[in-house]
C-alpha atoms as a PDB file:
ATOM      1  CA  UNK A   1     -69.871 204.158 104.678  1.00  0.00           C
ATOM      2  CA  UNK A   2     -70.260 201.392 102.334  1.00  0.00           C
ATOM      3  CA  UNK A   3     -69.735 199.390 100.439  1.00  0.00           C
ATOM      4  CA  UNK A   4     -71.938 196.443  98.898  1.00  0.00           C
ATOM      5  CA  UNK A   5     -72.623 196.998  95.148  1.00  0.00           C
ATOM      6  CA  UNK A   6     -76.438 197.873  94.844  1.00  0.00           C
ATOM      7  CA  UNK A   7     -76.638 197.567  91.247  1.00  0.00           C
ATOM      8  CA  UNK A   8     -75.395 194.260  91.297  1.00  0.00           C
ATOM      9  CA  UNK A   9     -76.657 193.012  94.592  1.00  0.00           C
ATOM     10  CA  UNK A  10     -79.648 194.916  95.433  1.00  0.00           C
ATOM     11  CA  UNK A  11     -81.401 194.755  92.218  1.00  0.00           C
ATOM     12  CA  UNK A  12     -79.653 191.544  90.119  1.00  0.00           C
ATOM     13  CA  UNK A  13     -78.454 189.514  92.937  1.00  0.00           C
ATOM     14  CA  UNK A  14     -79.911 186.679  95.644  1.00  0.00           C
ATOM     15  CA  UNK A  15     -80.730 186.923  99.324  1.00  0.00           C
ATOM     16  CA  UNK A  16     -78.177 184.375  99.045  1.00  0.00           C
ATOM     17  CA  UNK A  17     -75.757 186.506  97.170  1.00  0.00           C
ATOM     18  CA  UNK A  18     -76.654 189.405  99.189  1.00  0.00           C
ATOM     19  CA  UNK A  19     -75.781 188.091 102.650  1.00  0.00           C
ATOM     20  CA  UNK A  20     -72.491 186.823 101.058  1.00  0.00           C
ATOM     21  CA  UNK A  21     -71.193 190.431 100.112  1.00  0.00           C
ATOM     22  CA  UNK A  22     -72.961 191.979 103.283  1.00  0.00           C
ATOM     23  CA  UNK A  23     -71.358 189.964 105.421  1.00  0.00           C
ATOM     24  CA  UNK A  24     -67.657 189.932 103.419  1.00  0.00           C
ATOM     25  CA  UNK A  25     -67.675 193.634 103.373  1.00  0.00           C
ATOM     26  CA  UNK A  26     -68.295 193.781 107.411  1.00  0.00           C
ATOM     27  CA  UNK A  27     -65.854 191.070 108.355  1.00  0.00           C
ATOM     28  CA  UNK A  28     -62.691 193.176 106.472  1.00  0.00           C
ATOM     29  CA  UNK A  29     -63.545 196.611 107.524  1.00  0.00           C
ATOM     30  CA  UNK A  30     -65.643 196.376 110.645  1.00  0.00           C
ATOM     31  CA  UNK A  31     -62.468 196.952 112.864  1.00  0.00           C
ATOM     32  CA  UNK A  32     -62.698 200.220 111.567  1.00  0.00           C
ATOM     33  CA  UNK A  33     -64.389 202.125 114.534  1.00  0.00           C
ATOM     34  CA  UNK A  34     -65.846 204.824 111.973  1.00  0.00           C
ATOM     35  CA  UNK A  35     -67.114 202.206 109.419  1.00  0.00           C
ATOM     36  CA  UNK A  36     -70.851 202.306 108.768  1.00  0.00           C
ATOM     37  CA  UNK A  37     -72.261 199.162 106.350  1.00  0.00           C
ATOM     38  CA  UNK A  38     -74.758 200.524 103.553  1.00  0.00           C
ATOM     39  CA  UNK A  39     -74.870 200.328 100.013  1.00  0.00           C
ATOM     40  CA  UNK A  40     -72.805 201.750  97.723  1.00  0.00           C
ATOM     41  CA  UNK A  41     -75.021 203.870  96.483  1.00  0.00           C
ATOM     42  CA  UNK A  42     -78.780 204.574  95.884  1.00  0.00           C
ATOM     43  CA  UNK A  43     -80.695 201.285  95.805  1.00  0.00           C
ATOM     44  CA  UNK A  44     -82.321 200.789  92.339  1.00  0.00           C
ATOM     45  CA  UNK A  45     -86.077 200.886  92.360  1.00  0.00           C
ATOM     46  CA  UNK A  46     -86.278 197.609  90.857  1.00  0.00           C
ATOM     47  CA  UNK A  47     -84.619 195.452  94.001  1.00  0.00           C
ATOM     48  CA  UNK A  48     -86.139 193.049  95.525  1.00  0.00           C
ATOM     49  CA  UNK A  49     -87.421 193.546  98.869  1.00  0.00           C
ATOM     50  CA  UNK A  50     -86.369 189.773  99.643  1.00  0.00           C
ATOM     51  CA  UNK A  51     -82.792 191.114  98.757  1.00  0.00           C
ATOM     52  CA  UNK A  52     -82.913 194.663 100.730  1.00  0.00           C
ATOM     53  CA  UNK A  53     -84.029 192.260 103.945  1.00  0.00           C
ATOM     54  CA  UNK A  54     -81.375 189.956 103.609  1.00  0.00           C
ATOM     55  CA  UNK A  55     -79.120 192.639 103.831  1.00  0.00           C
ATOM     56  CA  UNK A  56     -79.974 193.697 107.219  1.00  0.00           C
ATOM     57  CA  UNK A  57     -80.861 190.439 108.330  1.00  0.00           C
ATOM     58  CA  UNK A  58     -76.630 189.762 106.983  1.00  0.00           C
ATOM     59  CA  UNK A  59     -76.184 192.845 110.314  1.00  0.00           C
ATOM     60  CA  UNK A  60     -77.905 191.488 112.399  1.00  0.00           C
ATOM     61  CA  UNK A  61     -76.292 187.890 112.019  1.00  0.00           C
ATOM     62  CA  UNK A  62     -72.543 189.385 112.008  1.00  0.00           C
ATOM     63  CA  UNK A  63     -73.442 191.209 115.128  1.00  0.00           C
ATOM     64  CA  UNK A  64     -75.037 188.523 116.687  1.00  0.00           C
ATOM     65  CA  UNK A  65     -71.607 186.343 116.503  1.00  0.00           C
END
């Protein structure tokens, strides 16, 4: 499971910045038939719901292509 940073993209980053790492994380390990996306770690309290939905919005884009 893994891997995009929550400290840094959950709670400090952009929707923007989010989908970026969501969707650079999937695209090198994906292949991996046991792979499951998630953070990296327990979401701060302080993220941004914009940021925690542009996160799964970044799965259901790469899975949609």
């Amino acid at each position: 499971m893994g891997n995009v940073d929550p400290a840094g993209e959950f709670c400090n980053g952009t929707p923007e910045s989010v989908r970026r790492a969501t969707l650079d994380v999937m695209k090198k390990i994906c292949s991996h038939p046991n792979f499951v996306i998630s953070s990296g770690c327990d979401i701060p309290p302080m993220s941004s719901w914009d940021n925690i939905d542009a996160f799964f919005a970044a799965v259901d884009e790469f899975y949609a292509t």
